[in-house]
Each structure stands twice: as C-alpha cells, then as structure tokens.
Protein backbone atom coordinates (compact mmCIF):
# COMPACT_ATOMS: atom_id res chain seq x y z
CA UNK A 1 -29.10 9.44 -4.60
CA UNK A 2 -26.99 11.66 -2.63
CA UNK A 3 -26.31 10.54 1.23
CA UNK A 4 -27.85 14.70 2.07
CA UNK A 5 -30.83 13.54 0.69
CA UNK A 6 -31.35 10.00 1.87
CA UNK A 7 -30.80 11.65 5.34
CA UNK A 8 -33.69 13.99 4.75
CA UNK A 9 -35.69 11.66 3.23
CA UNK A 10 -34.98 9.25 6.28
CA UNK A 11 -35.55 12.17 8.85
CA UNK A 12 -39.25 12.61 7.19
CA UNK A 13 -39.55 9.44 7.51
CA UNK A 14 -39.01 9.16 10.81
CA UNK A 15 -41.36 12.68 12.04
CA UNK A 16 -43.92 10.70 10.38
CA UNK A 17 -44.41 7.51 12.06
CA UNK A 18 -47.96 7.53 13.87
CA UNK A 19 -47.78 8.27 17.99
CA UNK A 20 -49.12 5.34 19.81
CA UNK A 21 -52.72 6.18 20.43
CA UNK A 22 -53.08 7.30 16.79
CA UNK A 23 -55.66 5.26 14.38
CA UNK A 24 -53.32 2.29 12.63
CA UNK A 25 -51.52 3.08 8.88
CA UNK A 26 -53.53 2.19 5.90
CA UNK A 27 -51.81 0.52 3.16
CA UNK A 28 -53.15 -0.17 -0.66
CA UNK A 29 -51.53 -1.27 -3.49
CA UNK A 30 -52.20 -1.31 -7.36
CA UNK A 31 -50.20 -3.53 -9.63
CA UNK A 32 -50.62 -2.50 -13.36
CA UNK A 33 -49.14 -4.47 -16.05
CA UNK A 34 -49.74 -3.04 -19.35
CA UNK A 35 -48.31 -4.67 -23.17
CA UNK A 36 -48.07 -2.78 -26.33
CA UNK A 37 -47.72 -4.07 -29.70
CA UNK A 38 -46.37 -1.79 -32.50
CA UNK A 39 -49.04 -2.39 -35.04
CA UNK A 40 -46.27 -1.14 -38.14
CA UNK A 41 -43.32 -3.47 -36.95
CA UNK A 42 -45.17 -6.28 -34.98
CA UNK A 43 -42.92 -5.86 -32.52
CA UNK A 44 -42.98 -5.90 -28.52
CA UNK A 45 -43.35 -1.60 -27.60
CA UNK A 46 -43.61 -2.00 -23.66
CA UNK A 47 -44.05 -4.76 -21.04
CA UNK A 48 -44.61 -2.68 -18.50
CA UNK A 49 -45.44 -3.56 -14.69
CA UNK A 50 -46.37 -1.12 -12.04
CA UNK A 51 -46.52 -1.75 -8.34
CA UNK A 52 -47.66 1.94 -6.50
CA UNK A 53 -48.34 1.87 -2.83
CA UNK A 54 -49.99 4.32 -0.83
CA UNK A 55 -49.48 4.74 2.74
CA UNK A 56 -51.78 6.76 5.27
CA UNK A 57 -52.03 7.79 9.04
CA UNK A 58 -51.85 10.13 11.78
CA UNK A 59 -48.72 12.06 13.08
CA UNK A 60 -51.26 13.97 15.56
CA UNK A 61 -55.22 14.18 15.80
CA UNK A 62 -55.07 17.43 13.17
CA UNK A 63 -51.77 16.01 10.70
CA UNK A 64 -52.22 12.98 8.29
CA UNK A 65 -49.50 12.03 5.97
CA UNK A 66 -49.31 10.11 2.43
CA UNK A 67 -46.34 8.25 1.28
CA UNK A 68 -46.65 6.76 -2.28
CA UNK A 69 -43.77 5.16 -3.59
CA UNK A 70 -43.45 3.96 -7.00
CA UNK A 71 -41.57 0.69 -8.59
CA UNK A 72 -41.81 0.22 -12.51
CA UNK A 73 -40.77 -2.59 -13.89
CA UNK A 74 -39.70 -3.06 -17.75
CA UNK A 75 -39.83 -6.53 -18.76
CA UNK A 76 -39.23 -5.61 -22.60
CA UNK A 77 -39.70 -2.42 -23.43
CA UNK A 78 -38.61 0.05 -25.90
CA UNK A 79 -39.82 3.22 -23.71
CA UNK A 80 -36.75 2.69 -20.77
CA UNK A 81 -32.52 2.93 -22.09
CA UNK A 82 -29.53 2.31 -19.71
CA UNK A 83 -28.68 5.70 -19.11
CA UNK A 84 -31.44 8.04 -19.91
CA UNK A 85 -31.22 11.93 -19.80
CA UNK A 86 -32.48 13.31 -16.36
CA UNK A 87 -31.04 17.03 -16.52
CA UNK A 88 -34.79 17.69 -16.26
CA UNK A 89 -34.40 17.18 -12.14
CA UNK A 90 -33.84 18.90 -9.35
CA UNK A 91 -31.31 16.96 -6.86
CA UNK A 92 -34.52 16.14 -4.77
CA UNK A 93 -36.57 14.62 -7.09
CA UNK A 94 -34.98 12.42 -9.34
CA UNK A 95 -35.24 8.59 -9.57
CA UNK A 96 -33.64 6.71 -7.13
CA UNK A 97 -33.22 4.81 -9.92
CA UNK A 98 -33.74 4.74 -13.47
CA UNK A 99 -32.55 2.57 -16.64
CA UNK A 100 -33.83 0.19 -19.03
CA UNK A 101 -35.37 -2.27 -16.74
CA UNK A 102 -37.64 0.55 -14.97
CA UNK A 103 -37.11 3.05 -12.78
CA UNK A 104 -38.25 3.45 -8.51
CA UNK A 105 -39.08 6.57 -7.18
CA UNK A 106 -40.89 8.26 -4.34
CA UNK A 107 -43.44 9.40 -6.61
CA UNK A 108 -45.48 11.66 -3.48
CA UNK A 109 -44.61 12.40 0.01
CA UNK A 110 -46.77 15.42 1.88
CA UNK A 111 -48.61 16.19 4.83
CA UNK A 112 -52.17 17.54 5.46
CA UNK A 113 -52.44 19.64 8.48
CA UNK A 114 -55.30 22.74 8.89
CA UNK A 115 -53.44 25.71 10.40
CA UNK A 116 -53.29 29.45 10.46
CA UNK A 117 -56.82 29.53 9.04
CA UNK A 118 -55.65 27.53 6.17
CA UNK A 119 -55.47 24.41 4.93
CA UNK A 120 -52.06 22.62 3.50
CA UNK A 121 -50.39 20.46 1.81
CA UNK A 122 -46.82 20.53 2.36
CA UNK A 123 -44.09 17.88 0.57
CA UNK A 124 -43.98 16.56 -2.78
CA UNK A 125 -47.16 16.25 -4.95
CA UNK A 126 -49.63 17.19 -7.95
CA UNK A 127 -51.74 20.46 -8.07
CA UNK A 128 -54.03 20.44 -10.59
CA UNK A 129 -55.37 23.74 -12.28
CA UNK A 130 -57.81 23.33 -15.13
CA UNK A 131 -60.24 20.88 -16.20
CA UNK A 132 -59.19 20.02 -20.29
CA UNK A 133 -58.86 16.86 -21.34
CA UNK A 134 -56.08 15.69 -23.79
CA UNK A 135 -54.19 19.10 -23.95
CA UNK A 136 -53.39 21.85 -21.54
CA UNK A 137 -54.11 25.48 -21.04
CA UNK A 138 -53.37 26.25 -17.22
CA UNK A 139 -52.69 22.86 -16.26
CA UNK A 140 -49.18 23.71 -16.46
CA UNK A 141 -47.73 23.85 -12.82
CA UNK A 142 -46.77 20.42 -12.80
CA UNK A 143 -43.68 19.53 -15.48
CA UNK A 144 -45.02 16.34 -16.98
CA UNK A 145 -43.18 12.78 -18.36
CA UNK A 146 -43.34 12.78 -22.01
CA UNK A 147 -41.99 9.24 -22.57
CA UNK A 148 -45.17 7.90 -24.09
CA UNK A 149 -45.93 11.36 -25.53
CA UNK A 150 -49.57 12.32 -24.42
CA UNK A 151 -51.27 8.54 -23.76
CA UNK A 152 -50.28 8.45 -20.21
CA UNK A 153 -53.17 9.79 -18.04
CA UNK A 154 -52.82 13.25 -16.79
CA UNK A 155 -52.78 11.77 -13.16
CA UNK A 156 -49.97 9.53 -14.41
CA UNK A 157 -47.94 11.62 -16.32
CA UNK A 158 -47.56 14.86 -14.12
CA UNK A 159 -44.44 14.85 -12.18
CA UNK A 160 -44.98 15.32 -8.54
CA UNK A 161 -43.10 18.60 -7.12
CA UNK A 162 -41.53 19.23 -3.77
CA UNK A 163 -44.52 22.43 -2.42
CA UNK A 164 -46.08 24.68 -0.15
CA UNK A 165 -49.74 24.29 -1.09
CA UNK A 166 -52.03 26.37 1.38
CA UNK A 167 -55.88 27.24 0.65
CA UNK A 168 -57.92 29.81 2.55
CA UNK A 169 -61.61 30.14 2.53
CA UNK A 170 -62.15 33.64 2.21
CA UNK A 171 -66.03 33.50 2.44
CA UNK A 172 -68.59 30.64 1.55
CA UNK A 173 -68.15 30.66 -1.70
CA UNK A 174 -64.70 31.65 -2.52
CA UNK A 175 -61.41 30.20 -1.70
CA UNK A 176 -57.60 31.21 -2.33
CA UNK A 177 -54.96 28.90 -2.89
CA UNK A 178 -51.51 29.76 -2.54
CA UNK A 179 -48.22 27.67 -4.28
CA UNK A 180 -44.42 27.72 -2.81
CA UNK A 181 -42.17 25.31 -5.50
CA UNK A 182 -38.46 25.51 -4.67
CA UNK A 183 -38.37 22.22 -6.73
CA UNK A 184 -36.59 23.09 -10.22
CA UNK A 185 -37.77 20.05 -11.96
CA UNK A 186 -39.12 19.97 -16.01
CA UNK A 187 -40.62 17.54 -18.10
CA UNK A 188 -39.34 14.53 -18.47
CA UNK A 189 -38.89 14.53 -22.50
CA UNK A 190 -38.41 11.14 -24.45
CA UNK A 191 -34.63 9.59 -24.66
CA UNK A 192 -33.20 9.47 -28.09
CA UNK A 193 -34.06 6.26 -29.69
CA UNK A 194 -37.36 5.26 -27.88
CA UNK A 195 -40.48 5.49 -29.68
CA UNK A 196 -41.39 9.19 -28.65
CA UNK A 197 -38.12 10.41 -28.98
CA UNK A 198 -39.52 14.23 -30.75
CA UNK A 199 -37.84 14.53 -34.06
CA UNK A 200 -40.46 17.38 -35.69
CA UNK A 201 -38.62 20.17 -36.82
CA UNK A 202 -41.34 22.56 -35.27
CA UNK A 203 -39.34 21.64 -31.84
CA UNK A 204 -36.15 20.43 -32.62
CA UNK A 205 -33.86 21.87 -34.58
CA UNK A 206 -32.46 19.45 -37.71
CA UNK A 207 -28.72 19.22 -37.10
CA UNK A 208 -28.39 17.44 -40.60
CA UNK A 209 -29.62 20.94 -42.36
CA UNK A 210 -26.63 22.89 -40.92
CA UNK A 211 -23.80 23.57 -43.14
CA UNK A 212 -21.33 23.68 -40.32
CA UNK A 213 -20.18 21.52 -37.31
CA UNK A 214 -22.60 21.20 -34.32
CA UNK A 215 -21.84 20.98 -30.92
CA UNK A 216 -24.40 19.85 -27.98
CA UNK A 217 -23.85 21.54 -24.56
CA UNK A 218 -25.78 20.70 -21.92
CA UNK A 219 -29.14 22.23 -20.74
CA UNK A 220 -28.46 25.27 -19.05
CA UNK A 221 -30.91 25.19 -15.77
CA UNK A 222 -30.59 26.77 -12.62
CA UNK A 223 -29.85 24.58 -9.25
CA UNK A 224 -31.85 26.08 -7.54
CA UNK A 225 -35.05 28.11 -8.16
CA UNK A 226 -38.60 28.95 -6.24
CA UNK A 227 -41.58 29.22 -8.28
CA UNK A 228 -44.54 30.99 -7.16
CA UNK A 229 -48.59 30.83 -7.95
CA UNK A 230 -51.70 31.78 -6.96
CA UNK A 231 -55.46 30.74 -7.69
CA UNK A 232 -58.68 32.54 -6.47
CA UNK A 233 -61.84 30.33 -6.69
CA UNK A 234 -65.62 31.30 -6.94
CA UNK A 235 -68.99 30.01 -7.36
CA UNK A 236 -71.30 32.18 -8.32
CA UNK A 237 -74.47 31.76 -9.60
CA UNK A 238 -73.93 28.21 -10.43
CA UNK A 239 -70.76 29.20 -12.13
CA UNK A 240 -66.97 27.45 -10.65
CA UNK A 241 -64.61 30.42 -11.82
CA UNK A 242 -60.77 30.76 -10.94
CA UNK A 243 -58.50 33.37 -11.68
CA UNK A 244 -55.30 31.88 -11.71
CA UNK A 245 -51.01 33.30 -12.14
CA UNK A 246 -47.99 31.52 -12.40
CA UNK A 247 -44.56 32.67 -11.79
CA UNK A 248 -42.49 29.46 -13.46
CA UNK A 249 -39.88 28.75 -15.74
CA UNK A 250 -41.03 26.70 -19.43
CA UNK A 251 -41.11 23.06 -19.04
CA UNK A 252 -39.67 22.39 -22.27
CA UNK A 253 -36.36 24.25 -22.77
CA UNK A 254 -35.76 26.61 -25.64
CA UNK A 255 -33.14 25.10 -28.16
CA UNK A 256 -30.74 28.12 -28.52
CA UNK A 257 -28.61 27.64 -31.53
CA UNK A 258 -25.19 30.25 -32.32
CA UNK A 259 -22.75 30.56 -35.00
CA UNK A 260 -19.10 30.78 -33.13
CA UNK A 261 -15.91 29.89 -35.32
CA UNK A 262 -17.37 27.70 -38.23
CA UNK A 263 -19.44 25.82 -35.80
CA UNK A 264 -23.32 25.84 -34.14
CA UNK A 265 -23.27 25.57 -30.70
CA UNK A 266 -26.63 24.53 -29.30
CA UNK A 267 -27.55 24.78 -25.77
CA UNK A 268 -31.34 23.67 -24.31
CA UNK A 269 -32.05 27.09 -21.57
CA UNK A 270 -35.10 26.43 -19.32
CA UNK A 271 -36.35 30.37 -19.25
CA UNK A 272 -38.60 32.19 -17.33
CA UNK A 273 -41.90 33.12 -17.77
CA UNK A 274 -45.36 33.92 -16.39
CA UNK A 275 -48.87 32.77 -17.13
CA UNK A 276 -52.26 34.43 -16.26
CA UNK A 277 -55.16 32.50 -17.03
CA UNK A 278 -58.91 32.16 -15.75
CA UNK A 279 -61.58 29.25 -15.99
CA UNK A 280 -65.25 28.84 -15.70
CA UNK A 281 -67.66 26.14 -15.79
CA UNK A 282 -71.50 25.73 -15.69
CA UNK A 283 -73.78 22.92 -16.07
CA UNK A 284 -77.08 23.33 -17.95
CA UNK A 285 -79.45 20.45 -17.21
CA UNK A 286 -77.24 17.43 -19.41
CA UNK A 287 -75.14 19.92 -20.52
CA UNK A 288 -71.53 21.23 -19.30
CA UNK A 289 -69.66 24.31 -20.50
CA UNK A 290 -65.63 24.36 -19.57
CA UNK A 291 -63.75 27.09 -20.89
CA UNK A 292 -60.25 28.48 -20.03
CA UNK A 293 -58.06 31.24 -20.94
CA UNK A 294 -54.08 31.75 -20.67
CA UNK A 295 -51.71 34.37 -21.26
CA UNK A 296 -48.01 33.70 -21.13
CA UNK A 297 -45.57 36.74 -21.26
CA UNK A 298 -43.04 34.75 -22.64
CA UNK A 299 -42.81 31.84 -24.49
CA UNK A 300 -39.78 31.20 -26.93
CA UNK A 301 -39.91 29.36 -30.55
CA UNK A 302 -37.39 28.36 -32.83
CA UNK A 303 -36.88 30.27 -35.81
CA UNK A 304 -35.27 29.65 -39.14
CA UNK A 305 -32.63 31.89 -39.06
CA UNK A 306 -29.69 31.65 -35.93
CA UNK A 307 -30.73 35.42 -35.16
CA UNK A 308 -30.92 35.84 -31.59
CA UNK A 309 -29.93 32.66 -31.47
CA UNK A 310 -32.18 30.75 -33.46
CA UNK A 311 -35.21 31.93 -30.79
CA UNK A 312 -38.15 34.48 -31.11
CA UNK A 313 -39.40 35.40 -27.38
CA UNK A 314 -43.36 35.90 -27.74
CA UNK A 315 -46.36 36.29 -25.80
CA UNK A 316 -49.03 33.56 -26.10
CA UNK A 317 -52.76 33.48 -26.05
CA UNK A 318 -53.98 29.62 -25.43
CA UNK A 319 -57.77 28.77 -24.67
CA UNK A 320 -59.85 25.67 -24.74
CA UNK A 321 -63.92 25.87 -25.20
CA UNK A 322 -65.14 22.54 -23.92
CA UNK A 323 -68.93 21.01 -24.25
CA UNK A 324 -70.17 18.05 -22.48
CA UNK A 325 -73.26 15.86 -22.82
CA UNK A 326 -74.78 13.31 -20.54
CA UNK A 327 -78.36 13.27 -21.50
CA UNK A 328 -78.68 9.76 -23.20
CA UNK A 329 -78.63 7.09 -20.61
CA UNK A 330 -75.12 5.56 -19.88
CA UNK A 331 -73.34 8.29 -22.79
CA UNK A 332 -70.83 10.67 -22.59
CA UNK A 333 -70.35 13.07 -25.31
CA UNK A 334 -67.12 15.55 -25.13
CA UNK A 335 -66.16 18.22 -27.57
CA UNK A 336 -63.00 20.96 -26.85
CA UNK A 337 -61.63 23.17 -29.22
CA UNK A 338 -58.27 24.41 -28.43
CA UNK A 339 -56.54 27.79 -29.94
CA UNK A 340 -53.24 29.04 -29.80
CA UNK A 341 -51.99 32.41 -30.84
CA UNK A 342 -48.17 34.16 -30.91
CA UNK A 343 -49.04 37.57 -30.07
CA UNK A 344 -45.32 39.09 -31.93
CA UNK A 345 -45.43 36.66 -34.22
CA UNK A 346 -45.16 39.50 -37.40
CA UNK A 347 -42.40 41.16 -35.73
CA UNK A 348 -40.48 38.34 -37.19
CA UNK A 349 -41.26 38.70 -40.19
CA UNK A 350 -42.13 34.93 -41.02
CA UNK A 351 -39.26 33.62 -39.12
CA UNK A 352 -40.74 31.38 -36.65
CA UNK A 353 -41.04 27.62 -37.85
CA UNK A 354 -44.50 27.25 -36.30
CA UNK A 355 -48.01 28.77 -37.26
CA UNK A 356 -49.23 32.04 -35.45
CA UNK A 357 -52.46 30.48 -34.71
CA UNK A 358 -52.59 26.94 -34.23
CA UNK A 359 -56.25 25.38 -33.39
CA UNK A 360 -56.89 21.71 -32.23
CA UNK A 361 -60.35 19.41 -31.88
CA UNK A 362 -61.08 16.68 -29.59
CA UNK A 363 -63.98 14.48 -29.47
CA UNK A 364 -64.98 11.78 -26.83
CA UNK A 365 -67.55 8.94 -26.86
CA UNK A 366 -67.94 6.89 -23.41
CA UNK A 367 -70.70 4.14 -23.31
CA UNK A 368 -70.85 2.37 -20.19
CA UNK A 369 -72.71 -0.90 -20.46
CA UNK A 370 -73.45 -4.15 -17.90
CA UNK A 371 -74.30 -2.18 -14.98
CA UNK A 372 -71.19 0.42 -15.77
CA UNK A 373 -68.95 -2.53 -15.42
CA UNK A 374 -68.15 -2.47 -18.88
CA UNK A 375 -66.66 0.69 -20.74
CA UNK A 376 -66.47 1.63 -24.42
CA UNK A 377 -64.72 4.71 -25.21
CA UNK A 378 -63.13 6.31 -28.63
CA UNK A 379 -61.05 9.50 -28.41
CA UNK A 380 -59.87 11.78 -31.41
CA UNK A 381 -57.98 14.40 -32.03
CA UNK A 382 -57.13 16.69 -34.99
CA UNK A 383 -54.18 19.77 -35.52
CA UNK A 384 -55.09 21.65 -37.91
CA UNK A 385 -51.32 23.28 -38.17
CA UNK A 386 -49.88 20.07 -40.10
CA UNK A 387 -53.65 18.29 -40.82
CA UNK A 388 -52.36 15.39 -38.26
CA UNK A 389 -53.60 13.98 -34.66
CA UNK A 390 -54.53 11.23 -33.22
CA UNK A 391 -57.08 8.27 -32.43
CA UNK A 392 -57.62 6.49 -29.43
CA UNK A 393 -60.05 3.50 -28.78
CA UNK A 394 -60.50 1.56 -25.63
CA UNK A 395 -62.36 -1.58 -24.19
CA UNK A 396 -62.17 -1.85 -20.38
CA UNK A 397 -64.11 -4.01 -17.75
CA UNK A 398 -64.35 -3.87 -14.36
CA UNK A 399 -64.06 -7.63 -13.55
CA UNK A 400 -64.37 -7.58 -9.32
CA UNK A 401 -63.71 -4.67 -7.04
CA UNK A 402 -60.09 -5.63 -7.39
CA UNK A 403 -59.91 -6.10 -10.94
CA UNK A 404 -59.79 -3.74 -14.03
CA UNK A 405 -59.07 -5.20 -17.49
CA UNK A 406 -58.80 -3.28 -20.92
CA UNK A 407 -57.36 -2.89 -24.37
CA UNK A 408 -57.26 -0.77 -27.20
CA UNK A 409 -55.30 0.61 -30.19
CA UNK A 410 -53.34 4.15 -30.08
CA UNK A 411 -52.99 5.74 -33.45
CA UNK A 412 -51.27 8.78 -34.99
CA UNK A 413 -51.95 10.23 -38.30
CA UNK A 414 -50.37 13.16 -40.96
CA UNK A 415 -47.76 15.04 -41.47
CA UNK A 416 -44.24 13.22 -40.41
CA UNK A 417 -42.64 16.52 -39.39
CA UNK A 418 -46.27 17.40 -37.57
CA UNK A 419 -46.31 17.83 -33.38
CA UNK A 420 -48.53 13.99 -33.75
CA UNK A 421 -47.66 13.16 -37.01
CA UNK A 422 -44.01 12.93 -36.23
CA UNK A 423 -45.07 9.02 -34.24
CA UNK A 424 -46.97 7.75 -37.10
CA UNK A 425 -44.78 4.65 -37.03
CA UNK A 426 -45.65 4.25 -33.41
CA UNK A 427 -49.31 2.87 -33.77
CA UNK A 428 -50.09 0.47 -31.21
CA UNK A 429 -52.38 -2.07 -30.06
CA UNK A 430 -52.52 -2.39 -25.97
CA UNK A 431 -53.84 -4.66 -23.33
CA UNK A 432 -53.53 -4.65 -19.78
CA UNK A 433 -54.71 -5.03 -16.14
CA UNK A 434 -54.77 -3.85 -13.11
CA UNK A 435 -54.82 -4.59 -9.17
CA UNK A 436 -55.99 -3.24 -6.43
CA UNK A 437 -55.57 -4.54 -2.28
C-alpha cells in the first residue's frame, strides 16, 4: 500500500477514536472456516478461514463510525495464486495484501452522521439497490468478486466502494437517496488457472481460433473517475417502488480485439454507461410480488468479426419477475424469471456471439425445522441461452447463539462453452462453520 494512503487511512483513524464521555467501542467477531471438495477430481477446492471484525462507537453524540476489517486465510486452496490480477482497483481500495495464502483488507470504513436534513453515510461501503436473488438487474452499483463465480453471498461478494451516500425524506412516505463514488474499482474477475477462471467464448475471446499472433495489453481504466446515482423511494398503497439511475462505468471490461501488422492486439476497456431502472414490491396475504426493470444505454458484446474492434455497443433491457410464498408453516417458496434483451442487436446482422434475448429461472425451497434451528434449502437455476445452470443444496444448523454449522453440494450443468456450463468440472461438496463473539 502506498505510504499517501496509509497516512490517510491512519488520519481516519485517528478523527475516529471516541471523545472521553462517549459510550465505550463495541467489538464482534465472526470466524468462518469453510472446505470444498471437488466432487470430479476428489481433490481439496478451498480451505478457507475468515476472521471479520466489526468495530462501533461514537465520535460525537450525532456521529457513529464502523470499521470492519477483513483477514482471509487460505490453508489449501485453489481459489487464491501468488500474484493475482488486481487492475480491477482503484489505488484506495485494493488489498493490503493479497496472494495465495489469503488476502487482508479493510473491507468497510464509514461514518453515520444526520445533517443538512439528511442522513449519510460517508467512507467505504455496500449500497444495495434491488431485491433479486441469484442474479442482478439494478443491483449493480457495487463491482462484485467473481472468484467463486456466483456462490458467494451477495453480502459477501460485493466489493465495498469509497462514497457519499446521503438520503432525504421528502415526505412520509417517500425518500431520496443520493450516491457520490470517486472510487474507480470493478469486479474482481477469477485469476487464470483457479477454478472460475471464465473460459466461455460468449465472454472471452478464444485466442487459439485466431490465425495471427496475439498480443495482451493491459486493461485500459481510468485513475481516476466519479460515478454518480440516484434512487427515489415510495410506498404507496402498500406498494415499496423506487425509481432508480446510474451514471457508472461496466464492471466487466469489454475485450476489444484489432488487426495491426499481422497481429491481434487485445486490450480489456472499462466503458461508460448508464442504467435506468425501477422496482416494486407488494405482499398479498402469503404472497410476495418483486419485480424490476433496467435499461442500460450502453452495454458492449463481443462479436465474431474484429469490426469495430471485435465489439457491438447496444442498449439493454434486463428485468426479473419474482414470486414468493410463505403460507405453509416453516416453507419458503421462491420463483424469479429473469429476461434479457439487446435492443440493436439486428443492426449487426448476426454478429454478436450471444443471444438477443436471453431468459433465466430460479427456484428456492427453505424448510426450517427444530424450532428454526435447523435449515433445509435447495436452489436451482436454468439459462435457457446454452440449456445450462446450476444446483445448489444446503444443510445448516444453528448449534448455540455463537454457532452456525452447514454443508452442501454446488453443481453446474450444460453446455461447456455456456455462462454456467463453462464450471461443470467444478462441482463441489462443502462444509463449514462459523463464529460469532
């Protein structure tokens, strides 16, 4: 980490500690050790322990701050390499540090203060927009760490990002939240040879199929760059609607490839673009509607030719219809169906490696059993782009009020070259358990 930083970081540090006077700092920790067995090879996936602290208190009567830092440990695992790629980060945010025996971090660091007729949040954290499980429609203003793909919890797999995060009530029933992100930090994507590594040619580009030389630049990112949102909030009529905008740049970079003197250059560009989306929600006696709905004036997908270097630029329409179910005793029932749609897609005439339209299922069973202390739960999911997805089954007890206990199997099925298909050799079987103080 760079001395500029530590300073900073030091600095906060220091504004923070509690005034004399001031209630005392409150302190929890949860250790999480998790082990996953690759049900194809037998072998050892992850041996993975997690200490994550949280630290409270009082700079003043009206300010509270949270500190959570963040220690993983990596016994044996096949998820963590000695030098992975972290291009993704701003200089603020990265690891302290990061190789094949874990990583520490600062995972969140803000203040709560109520000023100005507002409330904020100021330092680095999550915001969460949108209420889907599994996949995401507008819960996109966090980048997110993709080194176990999509099995990580949301909660867990959002990277935190250095913002202004003010809310105003503008009557009883309405509220407007204001963003401020001059953190430019993406996802965190899988290093090359770990067991999510993304080889599907619907993302990456196949060097192998390229009759010429190709060359690997770095990602092209800017050092510095403010994003911008915005998210009105209303209940009306037993309804919880949002209207929500984005002013970001894509989490995943675009892959531009370009014939230049009998060789491909390829260069990874995060790019711009802006999302306007809106939720709303109802419950209906044991019954829950979610729905959501996102626009995106630019998204940008490879294409089979290198025209325009290998990238067609393309609105996208994404939704997600979700219905939920509580009205057996101790059952939850969960259904979401997802759509996608390329708005340009036939000015391309066929050139863009993905589907126009692209629709995905979930379904969710919960049983809680023993007095809720003991959980069953199977989720599954299916693409219909490549007839692939995923299934996900879990056993977990709640042991004491410190202890949580589980395991489960993780499995992906269909197409190899499919966006879950692609980590059909990465079936697993997991067990874990966790801590609290």
């Amino acid at each position: 980490m760079k001395r500029p930083v530590l300073a900073l970081v030091f600095a906060a540090g220091a504004a923070l500690l509690p005034r004399p006077g001031l209630c005392s700092i409150e302190f929890t920790l949860d250790i999480e050790t998790e082990l996953g067995f690759g049900l194809t090879d037998s072998g050892m996936q992850k041996a993975d322990t997690i200490f994550k602290a949280e630290i409270t208190g009082d700079v003043s009567e009206s300010i509270r701050y949270t500190l959570i830092p963040k220690l993983v440990i990596a016994a044996d695992s096949e998820l963590y390499v000695k030098e992975p790629v972290e291009s993704n980060y701003s200089s603020l945010n990265s690891p302290w540090v990061s190789n094949q025996h874990g990583l520490f971090e600062i995972a969140e660091a803000y203040v709560d203060f109520a000023a100005w007729q507002g409330y904020w949040r100021v330092g680095k954290q999550q915001t969460v927009w949108g209420q889907a499980d599994g996949l995401k429609v507008l819960d996109v203003v966090n980048p997110q760490d993709y080194r176990e793909f999509n099995l990580d919890e949301f909660e867990d797999s959002r990277i935190p990002l250095w913002t202004v995060n003010v809310e105003f009530n503008l009557s009883e029933d309405s509220t407007l939240q204001l963003l401020v992100i001059p953190d430019a930090t993406y996802s965190k994507l899988a290093d090359a040879g770990t067991p999510y590594f993304v080889t599907s040619s619907k993302y990456v580009p196949k060097p192998a199929a390229s009759p010429w030389p190709v060359v690997i630049y770095d990602a092209e990112r800017p050092d510095h760059a403010v994003e911008f949102g915005a998210r009105y909030r209303l209940f009306y009529s037993g309804w919880d609607l949002t209207l929500n905008y984005l002013n970001h740049r894509q989490d995943i970079p675009a892959i531009y490839r370009y014939l230049d003197s009998n060789q491909v250059n390829v260069t990874p560009v995060y790019e711009p673009s802006e999302l306007v989306g809106a939720s709303a929600s109802n419950a209906f006696g044991d019954w829950v509607v979610r729905m959501e709905l996102g626009y995106s004036t630019h998204t940008y997908q490879l294409r089979h030719s290198l025209q325009e270097g290998g990238i067609a630029d393309t609105p996208e329409w994404s939704s997600v219809v979700g219905l939920d179910y509580q009205g057996f005793t101790d059952w939850f029932l969960s259904y979401q169906w997802f759509q996608s749609r390329l708005t340009d897609y036939d000015e391309f005439n066929d050139d863009i490696v993905r589907n126009q339209q692209r629709m995905q299922h979930t379904f969710l069973v919960r049983r809680l059993l023993m007095n809720d202390n003991l959980e069953l739960e199977l989720f599954a999911l299916y693409s219909d782009e490549d007839d692939d997805g995923q299934v996900r089954a879990q056993v977990a007890y709640q042991v004491n009020d410190e202890l949580r206990v589980w395991s489960g199997v993780d499995i992906f099925y269909g197409d190899v070259d499919g966006q879950f298909g692609q980590f059909n050799d990465t079936d697993r079987f997991i067990i874990g358990a966790e801590f609290g103080f």
